[in-house]
Protein backbone atom coordinates (compact mmCIF):
# COMPACT_ATOMS: atom_id res chain seq x y z
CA UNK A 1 -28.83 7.43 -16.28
CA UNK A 2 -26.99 10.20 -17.59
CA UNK A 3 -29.61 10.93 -20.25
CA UNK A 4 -32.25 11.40 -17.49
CA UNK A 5 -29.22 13.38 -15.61
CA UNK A 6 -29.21 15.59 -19.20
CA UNK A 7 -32.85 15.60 -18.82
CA UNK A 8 -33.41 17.50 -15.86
CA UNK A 9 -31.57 20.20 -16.23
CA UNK A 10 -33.91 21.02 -18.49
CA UNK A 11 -36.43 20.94 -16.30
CA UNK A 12 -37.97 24.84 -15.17
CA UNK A 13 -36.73 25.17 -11.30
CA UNK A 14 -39.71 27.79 -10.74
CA UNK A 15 -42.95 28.30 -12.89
CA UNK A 16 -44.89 31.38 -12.42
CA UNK A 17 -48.17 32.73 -14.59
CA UNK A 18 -49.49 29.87 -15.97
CA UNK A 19 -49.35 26.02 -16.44
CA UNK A 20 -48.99 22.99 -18.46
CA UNK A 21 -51.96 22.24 -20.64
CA UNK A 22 -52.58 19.54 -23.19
CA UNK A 23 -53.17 20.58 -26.82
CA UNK A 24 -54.99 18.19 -29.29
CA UNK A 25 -55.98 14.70 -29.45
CA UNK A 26 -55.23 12.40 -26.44
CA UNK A 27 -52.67 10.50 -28.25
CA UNK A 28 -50.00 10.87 -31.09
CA UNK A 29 -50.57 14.63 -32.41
CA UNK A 30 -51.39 16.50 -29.23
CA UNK A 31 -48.94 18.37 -27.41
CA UNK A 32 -47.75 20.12 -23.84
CA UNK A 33 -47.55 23.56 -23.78
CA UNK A 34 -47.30 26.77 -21.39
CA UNK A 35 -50.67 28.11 -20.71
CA UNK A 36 -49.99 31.73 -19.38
CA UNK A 37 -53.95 32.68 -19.71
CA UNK A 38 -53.34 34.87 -22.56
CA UNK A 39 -53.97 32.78 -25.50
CA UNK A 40 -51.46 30.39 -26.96
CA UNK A 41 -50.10 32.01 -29.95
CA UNK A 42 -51.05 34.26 -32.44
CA UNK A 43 -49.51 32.32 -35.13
CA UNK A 44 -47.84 28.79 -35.90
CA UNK A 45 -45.89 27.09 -38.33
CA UNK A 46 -46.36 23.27 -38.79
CA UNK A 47 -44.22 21.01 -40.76
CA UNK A 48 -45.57 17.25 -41.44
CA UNK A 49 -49.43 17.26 -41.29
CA UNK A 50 -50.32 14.28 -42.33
CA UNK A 51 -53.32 12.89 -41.79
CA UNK A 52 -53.50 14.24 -38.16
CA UNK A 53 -54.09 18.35 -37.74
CA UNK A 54 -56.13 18.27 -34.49
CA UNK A 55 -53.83 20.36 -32.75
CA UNK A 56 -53.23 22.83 -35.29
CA UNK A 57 -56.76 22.82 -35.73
CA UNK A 58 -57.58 23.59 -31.63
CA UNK A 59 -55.37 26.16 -31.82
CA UNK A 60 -57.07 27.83 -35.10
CA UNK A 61 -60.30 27.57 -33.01
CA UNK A 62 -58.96 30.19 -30.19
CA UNK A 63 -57.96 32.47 -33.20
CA UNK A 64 -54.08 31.12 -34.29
CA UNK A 65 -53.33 31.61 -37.93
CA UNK A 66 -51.28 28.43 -38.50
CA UNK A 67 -49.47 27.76 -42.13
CA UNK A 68 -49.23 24.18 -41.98
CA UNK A 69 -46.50 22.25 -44.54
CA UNK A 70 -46.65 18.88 -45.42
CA UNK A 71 -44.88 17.40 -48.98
CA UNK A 72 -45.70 13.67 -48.37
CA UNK A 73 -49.83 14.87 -49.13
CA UNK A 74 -52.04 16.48 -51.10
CA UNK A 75 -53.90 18.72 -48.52
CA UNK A 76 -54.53 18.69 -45.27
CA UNK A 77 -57.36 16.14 -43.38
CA UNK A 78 -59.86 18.82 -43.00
CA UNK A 79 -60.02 23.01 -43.79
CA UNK A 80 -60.18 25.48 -41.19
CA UNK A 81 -60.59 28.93 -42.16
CA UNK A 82 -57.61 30.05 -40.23
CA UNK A 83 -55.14 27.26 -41.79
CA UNK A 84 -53.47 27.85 -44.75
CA UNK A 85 -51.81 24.81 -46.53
CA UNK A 86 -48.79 24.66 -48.70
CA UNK A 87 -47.40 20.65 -50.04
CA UNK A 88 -43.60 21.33 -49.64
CA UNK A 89 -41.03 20.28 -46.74
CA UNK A 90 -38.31 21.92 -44.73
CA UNK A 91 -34.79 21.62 -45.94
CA UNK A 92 -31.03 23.07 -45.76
CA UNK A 93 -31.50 24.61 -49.54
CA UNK A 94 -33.69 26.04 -51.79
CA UNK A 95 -35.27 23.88 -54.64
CA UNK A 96 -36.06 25.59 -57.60
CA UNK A 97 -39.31 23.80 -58.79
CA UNK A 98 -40.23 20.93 -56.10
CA UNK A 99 -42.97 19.95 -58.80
CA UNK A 100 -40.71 18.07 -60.60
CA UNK A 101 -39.48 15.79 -57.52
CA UNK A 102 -41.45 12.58 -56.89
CA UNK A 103 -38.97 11.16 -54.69
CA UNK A 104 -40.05 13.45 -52.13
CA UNK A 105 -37.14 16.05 -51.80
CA UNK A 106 -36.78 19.11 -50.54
CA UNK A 107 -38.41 22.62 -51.27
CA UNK A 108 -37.05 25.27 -49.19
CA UNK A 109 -35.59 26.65 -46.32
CA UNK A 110 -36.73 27.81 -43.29
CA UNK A 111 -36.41 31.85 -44.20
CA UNK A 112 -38.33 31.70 -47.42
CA UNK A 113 -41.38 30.89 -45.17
CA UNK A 114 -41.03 33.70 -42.49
C-alpha cells in the first residue's frame, strides 16, 4: 500500500502538448513515452541490447541516432543505418582494456560515452 502511495506521487497532476504513446514491440522491449508531436528524440543511448532492438530501431526509423551498448553480445540483432554499436557495459569505473575480461566486467563509465 505504501508503495502504490510512493507511486502516485509520481504520477503528472496535469498533461498538456502531447500524450502517451507506445514505442516498440507489444511486449518485453517496447516502451511508454511522451509524444509532444515533435519527434521523440534526436538521439538515444541504449545499454543491454540483446537480442531485442525493436524500439531502438522505431525510433532510428523517425530519424534518432541511437548508440546502443551491449557487452553480453557480439552485435546487435539487425543494422540500421542510424545505430551505431559498441560491445561494452555501463559501470562505476573505467576499465582499461575490457578485451581481456571474459567474465563479463565492466568497461566504462557513463561520461566517457557523452
Amino acid at each position: 500500500r505504501r508503495l502504490v502511495t510512493s507511486l502516485r506521487l509520481h504520477e503528472p497532476l496535469e498533461a498538456k502538448n502531447g500524450s502517451k504513446r507506445r514505442v516498440g514491440p507489444a511486449g518485453d522491449g517496447g516502451y511508454v513515452v511522451w509524444d509532444s508531436g515533435c519527434g521523440l528524440c534526436d538521439s538515444l543511448l541504449s545499454y543491454g541490447a540483446d537480442t531485442n532492438i525493436d524500439f531502438e530501431a522505431e525510433l532510428s526509423d523517425a530519424g534518432a541516432q541511437v548508440l546502443l551498448f551491449d557487452h553480453t553480445v557480439q552485435a546487435p540483432p539487425r543494422q540500421h543505418p542510424n545505430i551505431t554499436f559498441r560491445r561494452e557495459a555501463l559501470a562505476d569505473r573505467d576499465v582499461a582494456d575490457p578485451a581481456i575480461h571474459t567474465d563479463n566486467r565492466v568497461a566504462g563509465t557513463i561520461e566517457c560515452h557523452l
